[in-house]
Structure formats: structure tokens, C-alpha cells
PDB file of N, CA and C in Angstrom:
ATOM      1  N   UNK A   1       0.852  -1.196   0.000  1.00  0.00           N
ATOM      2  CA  UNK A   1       0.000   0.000   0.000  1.00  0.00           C
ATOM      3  C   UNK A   1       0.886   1.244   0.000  1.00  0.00           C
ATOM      4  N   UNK A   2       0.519   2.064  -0.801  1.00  0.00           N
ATOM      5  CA  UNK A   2       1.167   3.436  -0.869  1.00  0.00           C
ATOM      6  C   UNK A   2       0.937   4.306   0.032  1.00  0.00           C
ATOM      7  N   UNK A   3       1.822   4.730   0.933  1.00  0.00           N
ATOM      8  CA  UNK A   3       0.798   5.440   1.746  1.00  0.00           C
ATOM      9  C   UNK A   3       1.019   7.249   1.448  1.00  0.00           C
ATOM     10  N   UNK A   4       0.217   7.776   2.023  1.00  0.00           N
ATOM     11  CA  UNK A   4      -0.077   9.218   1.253  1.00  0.00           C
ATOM     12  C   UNK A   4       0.809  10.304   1.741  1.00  0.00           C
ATOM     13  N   UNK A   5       1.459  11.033   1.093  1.00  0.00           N
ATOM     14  CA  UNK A   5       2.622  11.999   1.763  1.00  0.00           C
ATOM     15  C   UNK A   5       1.032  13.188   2.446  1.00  0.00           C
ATOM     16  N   UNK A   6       2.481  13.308   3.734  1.00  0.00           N
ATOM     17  CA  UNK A   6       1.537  14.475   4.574  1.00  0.00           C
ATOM     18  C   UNK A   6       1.060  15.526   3.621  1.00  0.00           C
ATOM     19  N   UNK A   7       2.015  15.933   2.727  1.00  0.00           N
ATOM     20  CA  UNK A   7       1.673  17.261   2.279  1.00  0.00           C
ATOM     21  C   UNK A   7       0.175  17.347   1.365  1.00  0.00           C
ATOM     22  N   UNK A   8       0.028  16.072   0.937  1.00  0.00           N
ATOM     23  CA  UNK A   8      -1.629  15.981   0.085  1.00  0.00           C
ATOM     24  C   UNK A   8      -2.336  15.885   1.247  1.00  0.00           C
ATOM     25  N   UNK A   9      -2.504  15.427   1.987  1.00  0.00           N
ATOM     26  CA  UNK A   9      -3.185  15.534   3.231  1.00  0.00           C
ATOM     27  C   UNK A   9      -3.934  16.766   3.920  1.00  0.00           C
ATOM     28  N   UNK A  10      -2.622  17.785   3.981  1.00  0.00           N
ATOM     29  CA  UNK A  10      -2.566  18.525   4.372  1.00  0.00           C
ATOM     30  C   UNK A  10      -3.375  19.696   3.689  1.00  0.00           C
ATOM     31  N   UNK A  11      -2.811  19.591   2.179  1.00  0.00           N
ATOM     32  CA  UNK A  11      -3.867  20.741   1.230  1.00  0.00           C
ATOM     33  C   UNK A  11      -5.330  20.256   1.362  1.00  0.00           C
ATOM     34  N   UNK A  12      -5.188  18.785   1.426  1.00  0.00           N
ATOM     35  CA  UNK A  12      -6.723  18.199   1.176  1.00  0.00           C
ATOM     36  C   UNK A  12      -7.692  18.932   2.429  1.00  0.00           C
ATOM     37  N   UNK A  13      -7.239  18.568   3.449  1.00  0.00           N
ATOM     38  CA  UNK A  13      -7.865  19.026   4.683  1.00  0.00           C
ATOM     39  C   UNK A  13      -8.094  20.490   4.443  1.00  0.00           C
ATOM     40  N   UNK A  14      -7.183  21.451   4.436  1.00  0.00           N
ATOM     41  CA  UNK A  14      -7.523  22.951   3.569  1.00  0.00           C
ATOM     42  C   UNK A  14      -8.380  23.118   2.627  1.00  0.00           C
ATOM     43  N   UNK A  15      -8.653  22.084   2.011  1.00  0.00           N
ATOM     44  CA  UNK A  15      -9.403  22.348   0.440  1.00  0.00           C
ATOM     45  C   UNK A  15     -11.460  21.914   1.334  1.00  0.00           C
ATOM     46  N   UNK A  16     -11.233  20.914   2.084  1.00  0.00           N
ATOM     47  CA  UNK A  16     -12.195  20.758   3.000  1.00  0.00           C
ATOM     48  C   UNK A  16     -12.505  21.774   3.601  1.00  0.00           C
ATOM     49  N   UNK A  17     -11.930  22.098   4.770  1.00  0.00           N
ATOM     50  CA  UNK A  17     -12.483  23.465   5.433  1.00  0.00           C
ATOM     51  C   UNK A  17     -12.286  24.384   4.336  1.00  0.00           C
ATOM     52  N   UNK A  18     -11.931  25.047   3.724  1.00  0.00           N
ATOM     53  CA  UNK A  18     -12.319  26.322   3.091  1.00  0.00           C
ATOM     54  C   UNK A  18     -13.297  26.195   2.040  1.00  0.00           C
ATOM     55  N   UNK A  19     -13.997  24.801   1.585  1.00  0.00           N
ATOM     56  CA  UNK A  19     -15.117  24.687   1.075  1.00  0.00           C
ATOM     57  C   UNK A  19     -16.096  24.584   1.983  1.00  0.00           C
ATOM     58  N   UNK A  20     -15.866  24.312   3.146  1.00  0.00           N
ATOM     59  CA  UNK A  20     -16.913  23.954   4.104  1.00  0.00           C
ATOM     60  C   UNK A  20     -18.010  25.238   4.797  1.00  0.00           C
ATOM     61  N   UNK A  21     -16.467  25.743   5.120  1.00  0.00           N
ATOM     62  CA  UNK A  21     -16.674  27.386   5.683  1.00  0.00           C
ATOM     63  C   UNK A  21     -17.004  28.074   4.720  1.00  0.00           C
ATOM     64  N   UNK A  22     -16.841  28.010   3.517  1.00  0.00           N
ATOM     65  CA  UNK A  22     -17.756  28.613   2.457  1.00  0.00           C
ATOM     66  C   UNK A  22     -18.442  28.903   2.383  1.00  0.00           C
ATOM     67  N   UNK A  23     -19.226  27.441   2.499  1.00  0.00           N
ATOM     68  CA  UNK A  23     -20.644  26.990   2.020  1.00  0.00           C
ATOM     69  C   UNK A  23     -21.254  27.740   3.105  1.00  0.00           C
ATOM     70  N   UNK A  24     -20.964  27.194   4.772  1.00  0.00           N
ATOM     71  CA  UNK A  24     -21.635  28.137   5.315  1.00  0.00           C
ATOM     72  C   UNK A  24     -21.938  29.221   5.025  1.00  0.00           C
ATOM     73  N   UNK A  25     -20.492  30.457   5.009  1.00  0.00           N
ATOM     74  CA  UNK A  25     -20.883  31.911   5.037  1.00  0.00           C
ATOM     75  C   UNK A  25     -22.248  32.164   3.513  1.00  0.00           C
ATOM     76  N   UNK A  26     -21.845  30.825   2.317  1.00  0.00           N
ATOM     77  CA  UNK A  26     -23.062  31.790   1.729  1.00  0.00           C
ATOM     78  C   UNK A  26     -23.934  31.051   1.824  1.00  0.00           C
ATOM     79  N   UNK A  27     -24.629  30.288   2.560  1.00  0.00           N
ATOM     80  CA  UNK A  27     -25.624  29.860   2.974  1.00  0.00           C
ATOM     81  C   UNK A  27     -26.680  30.742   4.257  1.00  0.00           C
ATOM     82  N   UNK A  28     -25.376  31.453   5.139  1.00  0.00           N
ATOM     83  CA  UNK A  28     -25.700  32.639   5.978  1.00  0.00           C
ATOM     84  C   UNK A  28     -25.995  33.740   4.825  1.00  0.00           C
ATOM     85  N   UNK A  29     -25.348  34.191   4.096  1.00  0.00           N
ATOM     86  CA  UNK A  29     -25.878  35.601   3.049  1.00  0.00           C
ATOM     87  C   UNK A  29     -27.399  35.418   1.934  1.00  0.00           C
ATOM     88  N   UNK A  30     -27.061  34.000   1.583  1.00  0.00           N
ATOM     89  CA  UNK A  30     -28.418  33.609   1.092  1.00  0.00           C
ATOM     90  C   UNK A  30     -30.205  34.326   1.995  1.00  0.00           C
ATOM     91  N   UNK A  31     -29.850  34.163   3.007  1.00  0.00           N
ATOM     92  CA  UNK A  31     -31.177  35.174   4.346  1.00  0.00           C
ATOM     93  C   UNK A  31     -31.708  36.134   4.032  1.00  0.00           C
ATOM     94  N   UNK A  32     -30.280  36.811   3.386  1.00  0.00           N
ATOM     95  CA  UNK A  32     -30.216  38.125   3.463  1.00  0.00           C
ATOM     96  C   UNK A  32     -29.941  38.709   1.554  1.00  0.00           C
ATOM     97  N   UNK A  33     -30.299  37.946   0.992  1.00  0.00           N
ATOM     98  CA  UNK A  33     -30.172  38.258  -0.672  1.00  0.00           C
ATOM     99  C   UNK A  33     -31.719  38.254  -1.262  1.00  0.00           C
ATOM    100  N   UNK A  34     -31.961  38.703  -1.657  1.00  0.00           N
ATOM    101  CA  UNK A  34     -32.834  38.685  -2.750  1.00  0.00           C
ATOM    102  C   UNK A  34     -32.869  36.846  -3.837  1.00  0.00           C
ATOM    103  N   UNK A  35     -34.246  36.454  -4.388  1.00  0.00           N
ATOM    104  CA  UNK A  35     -33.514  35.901  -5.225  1.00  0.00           C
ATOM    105  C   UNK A  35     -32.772  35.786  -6.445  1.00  0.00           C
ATOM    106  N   UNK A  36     -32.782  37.355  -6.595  1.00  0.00           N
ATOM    107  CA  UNK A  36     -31.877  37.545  -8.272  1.00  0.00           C
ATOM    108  C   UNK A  36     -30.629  37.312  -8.513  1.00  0.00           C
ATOM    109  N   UNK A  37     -29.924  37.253  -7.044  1.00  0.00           N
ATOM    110  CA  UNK A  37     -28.387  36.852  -6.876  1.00  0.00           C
ATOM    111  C   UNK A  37     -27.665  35.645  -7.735  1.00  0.00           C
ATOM    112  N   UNK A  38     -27.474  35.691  -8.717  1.00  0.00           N
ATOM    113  CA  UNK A  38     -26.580  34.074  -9.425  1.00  0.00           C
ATOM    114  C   UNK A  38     -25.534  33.870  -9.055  1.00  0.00           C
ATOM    115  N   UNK A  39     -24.767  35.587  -8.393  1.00  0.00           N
ATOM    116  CA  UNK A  39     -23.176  35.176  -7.894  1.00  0.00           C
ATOM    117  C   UNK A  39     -23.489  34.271  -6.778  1.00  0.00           C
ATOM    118  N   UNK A  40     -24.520  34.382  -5.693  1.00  0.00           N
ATOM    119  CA  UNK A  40     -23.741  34.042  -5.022  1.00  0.00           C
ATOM    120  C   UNK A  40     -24.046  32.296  -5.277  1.00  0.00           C
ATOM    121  N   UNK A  41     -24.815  31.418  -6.292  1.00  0.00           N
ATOM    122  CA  UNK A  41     -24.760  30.376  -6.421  1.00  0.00           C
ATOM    123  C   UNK A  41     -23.208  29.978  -7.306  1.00  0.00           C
ATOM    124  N   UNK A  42     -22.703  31.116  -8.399  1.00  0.00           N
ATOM    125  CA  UNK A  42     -21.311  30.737  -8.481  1.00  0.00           C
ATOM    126  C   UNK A  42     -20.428  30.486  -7.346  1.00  0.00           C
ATOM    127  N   UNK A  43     -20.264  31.396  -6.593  1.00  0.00           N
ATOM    128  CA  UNK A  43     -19.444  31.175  -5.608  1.00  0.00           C
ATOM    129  C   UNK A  43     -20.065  29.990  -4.929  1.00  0.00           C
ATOM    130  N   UNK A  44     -20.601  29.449  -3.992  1.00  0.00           N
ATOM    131  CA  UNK A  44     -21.270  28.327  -3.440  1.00  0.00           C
ATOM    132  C   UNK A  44     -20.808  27.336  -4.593  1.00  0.00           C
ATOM    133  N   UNK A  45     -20.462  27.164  -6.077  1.00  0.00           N
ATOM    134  CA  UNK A  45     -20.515  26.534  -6.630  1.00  0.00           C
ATOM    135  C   UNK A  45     -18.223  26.045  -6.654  1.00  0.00           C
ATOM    136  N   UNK A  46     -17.882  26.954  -6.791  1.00  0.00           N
ATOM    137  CA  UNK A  46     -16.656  27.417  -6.431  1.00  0.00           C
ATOM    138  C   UNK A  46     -16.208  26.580  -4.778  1.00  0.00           C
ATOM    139  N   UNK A  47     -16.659  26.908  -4.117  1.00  0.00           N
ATOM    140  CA  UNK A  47     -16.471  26.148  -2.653  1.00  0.00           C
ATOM    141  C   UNK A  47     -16.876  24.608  -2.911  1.00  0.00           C
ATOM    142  N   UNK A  48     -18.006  24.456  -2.942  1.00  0.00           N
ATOM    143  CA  UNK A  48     -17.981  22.393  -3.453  1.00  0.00           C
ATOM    144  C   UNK A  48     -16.411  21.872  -4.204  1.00  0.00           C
ATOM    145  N   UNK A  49     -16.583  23.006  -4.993  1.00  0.00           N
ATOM    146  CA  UNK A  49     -15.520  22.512  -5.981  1.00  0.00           C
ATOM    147  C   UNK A  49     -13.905  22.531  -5.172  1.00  0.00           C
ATOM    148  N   UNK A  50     -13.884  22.867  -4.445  1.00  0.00           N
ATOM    149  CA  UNK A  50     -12.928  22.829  -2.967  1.00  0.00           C
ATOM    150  C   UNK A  50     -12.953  21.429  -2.308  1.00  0.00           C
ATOM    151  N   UNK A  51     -14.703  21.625  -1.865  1.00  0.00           N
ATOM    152  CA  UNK A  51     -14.854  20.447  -0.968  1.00  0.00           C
ATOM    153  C   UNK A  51     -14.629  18.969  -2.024  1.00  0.00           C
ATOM    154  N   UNK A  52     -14.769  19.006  -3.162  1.00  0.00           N
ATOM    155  CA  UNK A  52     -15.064  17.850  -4.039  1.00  0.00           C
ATOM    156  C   UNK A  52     -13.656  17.273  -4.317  1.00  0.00           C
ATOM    157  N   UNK A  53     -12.208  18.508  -4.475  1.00  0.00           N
ATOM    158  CA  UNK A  53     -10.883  18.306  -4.532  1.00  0.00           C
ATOM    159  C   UNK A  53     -10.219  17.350  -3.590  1.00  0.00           C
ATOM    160  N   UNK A  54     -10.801  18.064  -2.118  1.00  0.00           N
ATOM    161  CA  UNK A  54     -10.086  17.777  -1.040  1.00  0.00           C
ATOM    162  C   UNK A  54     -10.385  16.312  -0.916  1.00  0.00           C
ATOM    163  N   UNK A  55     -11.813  16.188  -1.138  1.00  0.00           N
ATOM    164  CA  UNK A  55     -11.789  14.626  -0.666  1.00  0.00           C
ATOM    165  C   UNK A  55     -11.366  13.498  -1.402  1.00  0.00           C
ATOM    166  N   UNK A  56     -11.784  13.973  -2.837  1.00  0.00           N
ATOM    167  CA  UNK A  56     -11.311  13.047  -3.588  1.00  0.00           C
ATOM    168  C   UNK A  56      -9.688  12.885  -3.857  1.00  0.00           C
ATOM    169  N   UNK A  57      -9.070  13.767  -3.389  1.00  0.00           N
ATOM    170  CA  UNK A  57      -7.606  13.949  -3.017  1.00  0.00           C
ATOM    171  C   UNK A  57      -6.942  12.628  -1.994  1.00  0.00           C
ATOM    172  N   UNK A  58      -7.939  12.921  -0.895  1.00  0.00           N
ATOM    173  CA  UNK A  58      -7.722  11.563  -0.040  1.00  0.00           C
ATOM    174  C   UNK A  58      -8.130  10.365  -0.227  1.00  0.00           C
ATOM    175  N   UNK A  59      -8.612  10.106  -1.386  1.00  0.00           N
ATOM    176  CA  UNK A  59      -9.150   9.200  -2.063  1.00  0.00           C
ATOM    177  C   UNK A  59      -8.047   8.668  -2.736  1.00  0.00           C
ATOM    178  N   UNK A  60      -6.526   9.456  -3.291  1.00  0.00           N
ATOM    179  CA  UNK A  60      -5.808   9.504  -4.319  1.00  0.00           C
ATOM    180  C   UNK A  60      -5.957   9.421  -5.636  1.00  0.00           C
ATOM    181  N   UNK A  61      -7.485   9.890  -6.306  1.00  0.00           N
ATOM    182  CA  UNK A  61      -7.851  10.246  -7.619  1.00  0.00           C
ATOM    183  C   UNK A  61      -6.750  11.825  -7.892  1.00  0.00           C
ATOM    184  N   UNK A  62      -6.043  11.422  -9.078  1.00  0.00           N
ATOM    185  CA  UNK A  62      -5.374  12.146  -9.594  1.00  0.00           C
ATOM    186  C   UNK A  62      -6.082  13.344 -10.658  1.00  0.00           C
ATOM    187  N   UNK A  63      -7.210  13.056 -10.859  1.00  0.00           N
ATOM    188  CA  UNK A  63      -7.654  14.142 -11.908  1.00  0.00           C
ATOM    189  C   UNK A  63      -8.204  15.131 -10.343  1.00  0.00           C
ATOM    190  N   UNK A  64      -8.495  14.902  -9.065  1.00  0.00           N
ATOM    191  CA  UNK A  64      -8.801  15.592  -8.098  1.00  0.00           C
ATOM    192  C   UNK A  64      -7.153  16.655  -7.563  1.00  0.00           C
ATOM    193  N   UNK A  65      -6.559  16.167  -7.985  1.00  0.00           N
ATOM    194  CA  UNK A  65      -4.961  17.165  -7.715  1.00  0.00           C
ATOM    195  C   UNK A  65      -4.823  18.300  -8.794  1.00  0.00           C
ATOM    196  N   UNK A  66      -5.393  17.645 -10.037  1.00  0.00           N
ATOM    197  CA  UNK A  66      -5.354  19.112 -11.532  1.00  0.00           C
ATOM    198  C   UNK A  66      -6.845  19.773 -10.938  1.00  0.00           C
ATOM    199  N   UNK A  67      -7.530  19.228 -10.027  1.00  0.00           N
ATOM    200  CA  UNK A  67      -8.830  20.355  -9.767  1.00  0.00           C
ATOM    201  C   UNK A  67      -8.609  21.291  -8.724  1.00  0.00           C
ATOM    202  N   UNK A  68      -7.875  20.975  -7.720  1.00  0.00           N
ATOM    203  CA  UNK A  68      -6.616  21.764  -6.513  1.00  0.00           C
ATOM    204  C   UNK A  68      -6.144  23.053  -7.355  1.00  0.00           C
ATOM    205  N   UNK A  69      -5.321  22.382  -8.186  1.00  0.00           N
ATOM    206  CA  UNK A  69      -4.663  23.526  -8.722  1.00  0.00           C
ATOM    207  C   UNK A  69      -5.534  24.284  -9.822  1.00  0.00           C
ATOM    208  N   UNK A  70      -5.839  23.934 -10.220  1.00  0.00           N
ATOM    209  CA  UNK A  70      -6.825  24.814 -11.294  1.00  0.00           C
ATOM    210  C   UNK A  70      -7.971  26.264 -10.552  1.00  0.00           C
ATOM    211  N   UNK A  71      -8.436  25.370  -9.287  1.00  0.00           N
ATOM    212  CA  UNK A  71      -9.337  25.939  -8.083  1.00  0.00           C
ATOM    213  C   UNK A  71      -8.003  27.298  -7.485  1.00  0.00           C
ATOM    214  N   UNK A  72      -7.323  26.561  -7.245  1.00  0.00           N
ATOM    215  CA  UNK A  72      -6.102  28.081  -6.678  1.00  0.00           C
ATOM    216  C   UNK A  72      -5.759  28.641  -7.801  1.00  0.00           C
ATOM    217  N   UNK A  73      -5.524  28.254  -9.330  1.00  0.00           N
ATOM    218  CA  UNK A  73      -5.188  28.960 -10.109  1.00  0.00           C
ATOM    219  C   UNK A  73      -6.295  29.948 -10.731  1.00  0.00           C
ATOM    220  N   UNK A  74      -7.434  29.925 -10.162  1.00  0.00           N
ATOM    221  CA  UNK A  74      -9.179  30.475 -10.480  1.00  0.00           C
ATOM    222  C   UNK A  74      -8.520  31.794  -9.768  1.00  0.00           C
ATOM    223  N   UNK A  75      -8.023  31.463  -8.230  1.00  0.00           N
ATOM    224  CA  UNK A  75      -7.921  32.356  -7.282  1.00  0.00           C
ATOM    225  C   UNK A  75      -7.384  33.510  -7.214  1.00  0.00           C
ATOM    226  N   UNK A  76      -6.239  33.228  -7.955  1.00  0.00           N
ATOM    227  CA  UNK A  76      -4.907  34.327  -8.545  1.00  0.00           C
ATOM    228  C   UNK A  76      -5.603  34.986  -9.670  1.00  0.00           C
ATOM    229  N   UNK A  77      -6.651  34.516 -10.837  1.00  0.00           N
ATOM    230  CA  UNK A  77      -6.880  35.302 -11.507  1.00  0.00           C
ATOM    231  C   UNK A  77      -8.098  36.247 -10.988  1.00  0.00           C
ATOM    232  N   UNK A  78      -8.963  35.790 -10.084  1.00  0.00           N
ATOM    233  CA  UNK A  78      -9.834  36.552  -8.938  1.00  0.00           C
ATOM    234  C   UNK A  78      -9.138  37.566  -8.035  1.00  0.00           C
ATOM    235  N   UNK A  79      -7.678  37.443  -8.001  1.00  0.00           N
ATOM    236  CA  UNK A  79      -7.005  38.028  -7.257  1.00  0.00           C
ATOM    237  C   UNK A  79      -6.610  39.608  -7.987  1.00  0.00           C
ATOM    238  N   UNK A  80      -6.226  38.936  -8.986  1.00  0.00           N
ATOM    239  CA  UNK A  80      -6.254  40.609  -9.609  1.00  0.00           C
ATOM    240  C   UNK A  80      -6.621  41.488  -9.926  1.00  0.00           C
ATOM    241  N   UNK A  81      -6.570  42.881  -9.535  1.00  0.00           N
ATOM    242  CA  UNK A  81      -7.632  43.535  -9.555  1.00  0.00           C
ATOM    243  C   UNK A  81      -7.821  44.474  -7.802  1.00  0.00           C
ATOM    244  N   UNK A  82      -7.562  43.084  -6.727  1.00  0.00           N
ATOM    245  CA  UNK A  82      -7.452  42.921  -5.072  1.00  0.00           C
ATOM    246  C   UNK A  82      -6.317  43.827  -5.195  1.00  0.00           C
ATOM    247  N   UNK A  83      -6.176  44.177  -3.657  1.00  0.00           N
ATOM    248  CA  UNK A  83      -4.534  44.883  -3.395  1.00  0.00           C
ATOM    249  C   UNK A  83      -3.938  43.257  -3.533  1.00  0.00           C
ATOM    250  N   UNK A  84      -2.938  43.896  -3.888  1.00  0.00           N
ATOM    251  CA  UNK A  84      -1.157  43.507  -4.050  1.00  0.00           C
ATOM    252  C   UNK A  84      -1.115  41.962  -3.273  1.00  0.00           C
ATOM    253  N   UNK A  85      -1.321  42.455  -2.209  1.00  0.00           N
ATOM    254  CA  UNK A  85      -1.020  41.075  -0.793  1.00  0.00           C
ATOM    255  C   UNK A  85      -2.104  40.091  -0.760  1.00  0.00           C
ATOM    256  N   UNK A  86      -3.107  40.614  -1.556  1.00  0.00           N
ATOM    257  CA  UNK A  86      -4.027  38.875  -1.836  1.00  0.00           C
ATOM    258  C   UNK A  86      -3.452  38.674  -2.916  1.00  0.00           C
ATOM    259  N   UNK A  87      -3.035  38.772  -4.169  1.00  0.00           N
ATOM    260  CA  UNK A  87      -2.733  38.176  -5.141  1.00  0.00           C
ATOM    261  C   UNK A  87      -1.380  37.476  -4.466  1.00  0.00           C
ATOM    262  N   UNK A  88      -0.668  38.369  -4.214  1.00  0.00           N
ATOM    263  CA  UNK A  88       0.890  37.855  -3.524  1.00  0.00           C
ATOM    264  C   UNK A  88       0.307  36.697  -2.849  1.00  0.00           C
ATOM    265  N   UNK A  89      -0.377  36.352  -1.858  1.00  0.00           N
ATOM    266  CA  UNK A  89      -0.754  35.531  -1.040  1.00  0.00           C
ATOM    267  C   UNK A  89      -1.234  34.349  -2.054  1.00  0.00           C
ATOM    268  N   UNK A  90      -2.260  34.486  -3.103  1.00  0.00           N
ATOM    269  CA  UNK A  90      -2.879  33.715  -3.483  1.00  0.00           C
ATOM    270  C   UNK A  90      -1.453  33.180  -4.754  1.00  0.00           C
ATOM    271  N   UNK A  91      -1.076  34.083  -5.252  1.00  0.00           N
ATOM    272  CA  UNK A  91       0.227  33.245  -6.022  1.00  0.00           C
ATOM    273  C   UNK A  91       1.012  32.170  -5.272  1.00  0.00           C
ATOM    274  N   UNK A  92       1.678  32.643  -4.546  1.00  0.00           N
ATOM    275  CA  UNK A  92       2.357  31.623  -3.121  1.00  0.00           C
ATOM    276  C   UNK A  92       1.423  30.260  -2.805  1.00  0.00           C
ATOM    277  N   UNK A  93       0.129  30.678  -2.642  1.00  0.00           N
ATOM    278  CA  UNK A  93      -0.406  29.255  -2.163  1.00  0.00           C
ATOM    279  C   UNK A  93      -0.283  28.071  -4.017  1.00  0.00           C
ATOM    280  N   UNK A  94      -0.680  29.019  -5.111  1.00  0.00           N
ATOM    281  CA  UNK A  94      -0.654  27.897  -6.253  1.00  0.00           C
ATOM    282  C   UNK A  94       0.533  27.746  -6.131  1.00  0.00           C
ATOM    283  N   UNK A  95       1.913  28.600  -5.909  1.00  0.00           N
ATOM    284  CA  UNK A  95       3.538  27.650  -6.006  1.00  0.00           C
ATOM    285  C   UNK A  95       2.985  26.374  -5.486  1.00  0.00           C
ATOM    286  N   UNK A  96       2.727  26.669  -3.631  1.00  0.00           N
ATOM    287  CA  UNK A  96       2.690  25.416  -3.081  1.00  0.00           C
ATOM    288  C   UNK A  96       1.956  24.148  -3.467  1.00  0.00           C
ATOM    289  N   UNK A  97       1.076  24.715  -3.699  1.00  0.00           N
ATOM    290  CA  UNK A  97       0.229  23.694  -4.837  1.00  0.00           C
ATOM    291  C   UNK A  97       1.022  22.916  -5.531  1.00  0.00           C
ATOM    292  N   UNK A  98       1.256  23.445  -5.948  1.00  0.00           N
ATOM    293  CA  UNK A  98       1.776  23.115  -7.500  1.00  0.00           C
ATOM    294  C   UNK A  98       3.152  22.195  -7.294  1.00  0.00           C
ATOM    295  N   UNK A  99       4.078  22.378  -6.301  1.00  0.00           N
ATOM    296  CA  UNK A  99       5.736  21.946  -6.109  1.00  0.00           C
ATOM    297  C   UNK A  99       4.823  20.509  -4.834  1.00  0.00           C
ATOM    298  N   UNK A 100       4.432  21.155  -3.912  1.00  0.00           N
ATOM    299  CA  UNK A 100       3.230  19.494  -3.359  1.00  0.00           C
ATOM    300  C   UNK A 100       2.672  18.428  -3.762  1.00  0.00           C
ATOM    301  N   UNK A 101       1.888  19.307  -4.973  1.00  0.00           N
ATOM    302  CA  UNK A 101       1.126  18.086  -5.597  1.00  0.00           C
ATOM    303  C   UNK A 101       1.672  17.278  -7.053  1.00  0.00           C
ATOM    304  N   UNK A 102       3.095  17.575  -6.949  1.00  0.00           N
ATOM    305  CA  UNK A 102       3.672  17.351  -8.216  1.00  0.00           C
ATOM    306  C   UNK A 102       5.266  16.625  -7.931  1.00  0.00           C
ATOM    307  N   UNK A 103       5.110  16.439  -6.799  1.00  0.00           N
ATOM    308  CA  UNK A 103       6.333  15.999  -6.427  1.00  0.00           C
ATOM    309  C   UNK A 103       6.640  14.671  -6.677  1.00  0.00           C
ATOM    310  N   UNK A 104       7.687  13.648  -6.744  1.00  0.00           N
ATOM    311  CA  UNK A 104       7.817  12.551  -7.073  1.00  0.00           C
ATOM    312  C   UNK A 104       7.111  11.409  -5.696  1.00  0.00           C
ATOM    313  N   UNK A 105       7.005  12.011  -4.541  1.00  0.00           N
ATOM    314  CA  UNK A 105       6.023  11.106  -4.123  1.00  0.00           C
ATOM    315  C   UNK A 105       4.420  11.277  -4.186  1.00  0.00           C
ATOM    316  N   UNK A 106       4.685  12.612  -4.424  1.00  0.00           N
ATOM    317  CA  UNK A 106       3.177  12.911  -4.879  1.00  0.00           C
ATOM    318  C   UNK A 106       2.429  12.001  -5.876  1.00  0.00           C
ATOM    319  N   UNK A 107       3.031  11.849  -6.698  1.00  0.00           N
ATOM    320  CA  UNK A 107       2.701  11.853  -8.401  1.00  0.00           C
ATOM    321  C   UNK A 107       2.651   9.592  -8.112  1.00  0.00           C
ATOM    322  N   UNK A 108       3.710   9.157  -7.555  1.00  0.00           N
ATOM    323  CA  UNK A 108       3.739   7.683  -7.064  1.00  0.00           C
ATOM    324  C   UNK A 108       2.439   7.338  -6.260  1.00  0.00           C
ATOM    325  N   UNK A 109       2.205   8.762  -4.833  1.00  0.00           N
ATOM    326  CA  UNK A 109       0.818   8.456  -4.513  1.00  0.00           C
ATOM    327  C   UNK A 109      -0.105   8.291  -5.599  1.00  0.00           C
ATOM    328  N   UNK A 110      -0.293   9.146  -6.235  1.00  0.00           N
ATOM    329  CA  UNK A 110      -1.692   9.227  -7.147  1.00  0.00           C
ATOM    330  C   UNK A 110      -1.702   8.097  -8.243  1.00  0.00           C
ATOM    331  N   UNK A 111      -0.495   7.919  -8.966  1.00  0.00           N
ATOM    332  CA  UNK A 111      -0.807   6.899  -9.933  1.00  0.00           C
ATOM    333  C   UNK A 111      -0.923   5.405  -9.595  1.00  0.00           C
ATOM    334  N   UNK A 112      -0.174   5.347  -8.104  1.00  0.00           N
ATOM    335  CA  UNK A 112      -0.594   3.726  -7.676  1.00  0.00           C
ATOM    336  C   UNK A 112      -2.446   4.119  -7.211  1.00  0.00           C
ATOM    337  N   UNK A 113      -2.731   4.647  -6.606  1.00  0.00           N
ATOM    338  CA  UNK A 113      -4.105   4.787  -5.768  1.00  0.00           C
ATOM    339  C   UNK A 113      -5.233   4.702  -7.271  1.00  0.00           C
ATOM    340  N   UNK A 114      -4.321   5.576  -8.633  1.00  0.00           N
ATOM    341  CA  UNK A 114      -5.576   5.354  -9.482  1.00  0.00           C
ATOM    342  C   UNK A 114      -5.406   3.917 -10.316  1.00  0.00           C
ATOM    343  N   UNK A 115      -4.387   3.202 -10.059  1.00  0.00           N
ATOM    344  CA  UNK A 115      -4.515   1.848 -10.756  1.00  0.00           C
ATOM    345  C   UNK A 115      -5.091   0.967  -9.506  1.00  0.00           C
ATOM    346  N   UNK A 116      -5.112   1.545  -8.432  1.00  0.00           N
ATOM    347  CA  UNK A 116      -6.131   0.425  -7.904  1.00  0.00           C
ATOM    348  C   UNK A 116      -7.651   0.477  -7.937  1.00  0.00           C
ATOM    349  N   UNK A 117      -8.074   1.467  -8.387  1.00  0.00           N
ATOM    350  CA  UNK A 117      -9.563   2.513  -8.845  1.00  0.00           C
ATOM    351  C   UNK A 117     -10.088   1.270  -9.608  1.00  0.00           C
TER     352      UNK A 117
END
């Protein structure tokens, strides 16, 4: 059995709570919206897509690691536009992304876990 480097773990669990806590906060603003709002079902739609990464991450489905990064790479382009220090911030987290989920034990996790799929 392969077992899973901390560091997927670690984003996974992140990719969990910050879809989780998401969902809450726009499930709390939903109260308070009108129903003409579509953003805020994008966004709500955006957070699953967090929660859907993370788990299937711990699952070791590999097409769930290109949805990680794609989801932080959404972020950086949402970022621009923000002051300086969220984009800065949100660039830094896709490095980590990206050098984590691509690493040579990374990449051994995911392709043994998806030939046992």
C-alpha cells in the first residue's frame, strides 16, 4: 500500500475546510439576498468545488490534484484587480500547490491509488 505523503493531506484538509466554511458563510448571506443573486450560487458553486478536490484527493484520484490547482489557479486570476497582498498571497499558495502536488512522491501516490480505482 502506498501510503499518502503528509503534504496531500494537508492541502486536502484545507481544500475541506475552506469549502466547508464557504458553504456556510453563503448559505448565511443567502437570508439576506434577494432571489436575483446568481453570484452568489457561483461562488457556493466554487467552494464544493474545494470540498469535491479535497476529498477526492484523499481518495488519491489524480484528476482531483489538476482540480486543486486549477481551483487556486481560479484564485490568482480573482485576485487581480485585489490589493497587491491577496494576489501575492494567493500566487504563493498555487507555487505550493503546485511543487506538493507534483512531487515525485506525490505523483507515485496518485498513480498507484488510481490503478487500484
Amino acid at each position: 500500500m502506498n501510503k499518502r505523503p503528509i503534504a496531500i493531506t494537508i492541502i486536502a484538509v484545507l481544500l475541506i475546510l475552506a469549502g466547508a466554511a464557504g458553504l456556510v458563510g453563503d448559505f448565511m448571506h443567502l437570508k439576506s439576498l434577494s432571489a436575483n443573486h446568481y453570484e452568489t450560487v457561483w461562488i457556493a458553486g466554487v467552494h464544493v468545488l474545494a470540498l469535491v478536490a479535497g476529498a477526492f484527493m484523499l481518495r488519491g484520484r489524480n484528476w482531483a490534484r489538476w482540480l486543486a490547482v486549477f481551483w487556486m489557479a481560479f484564485h490568482v486570476i480573482i485576485s487581480i484587480g485585489h490589493p497587491l497582498e491577496q494576489l501575492i498571497v494567493h500566487v504563493l499558495f498555487l507555487l505550493l500547490f503546485v511543487y506538493s502536488l507534483f512531487r515525485a512522491d506525490a505523483r507515485t501516490y496518485f498513480a498507484h491509488r488510481e490503478a487500484e480505482a
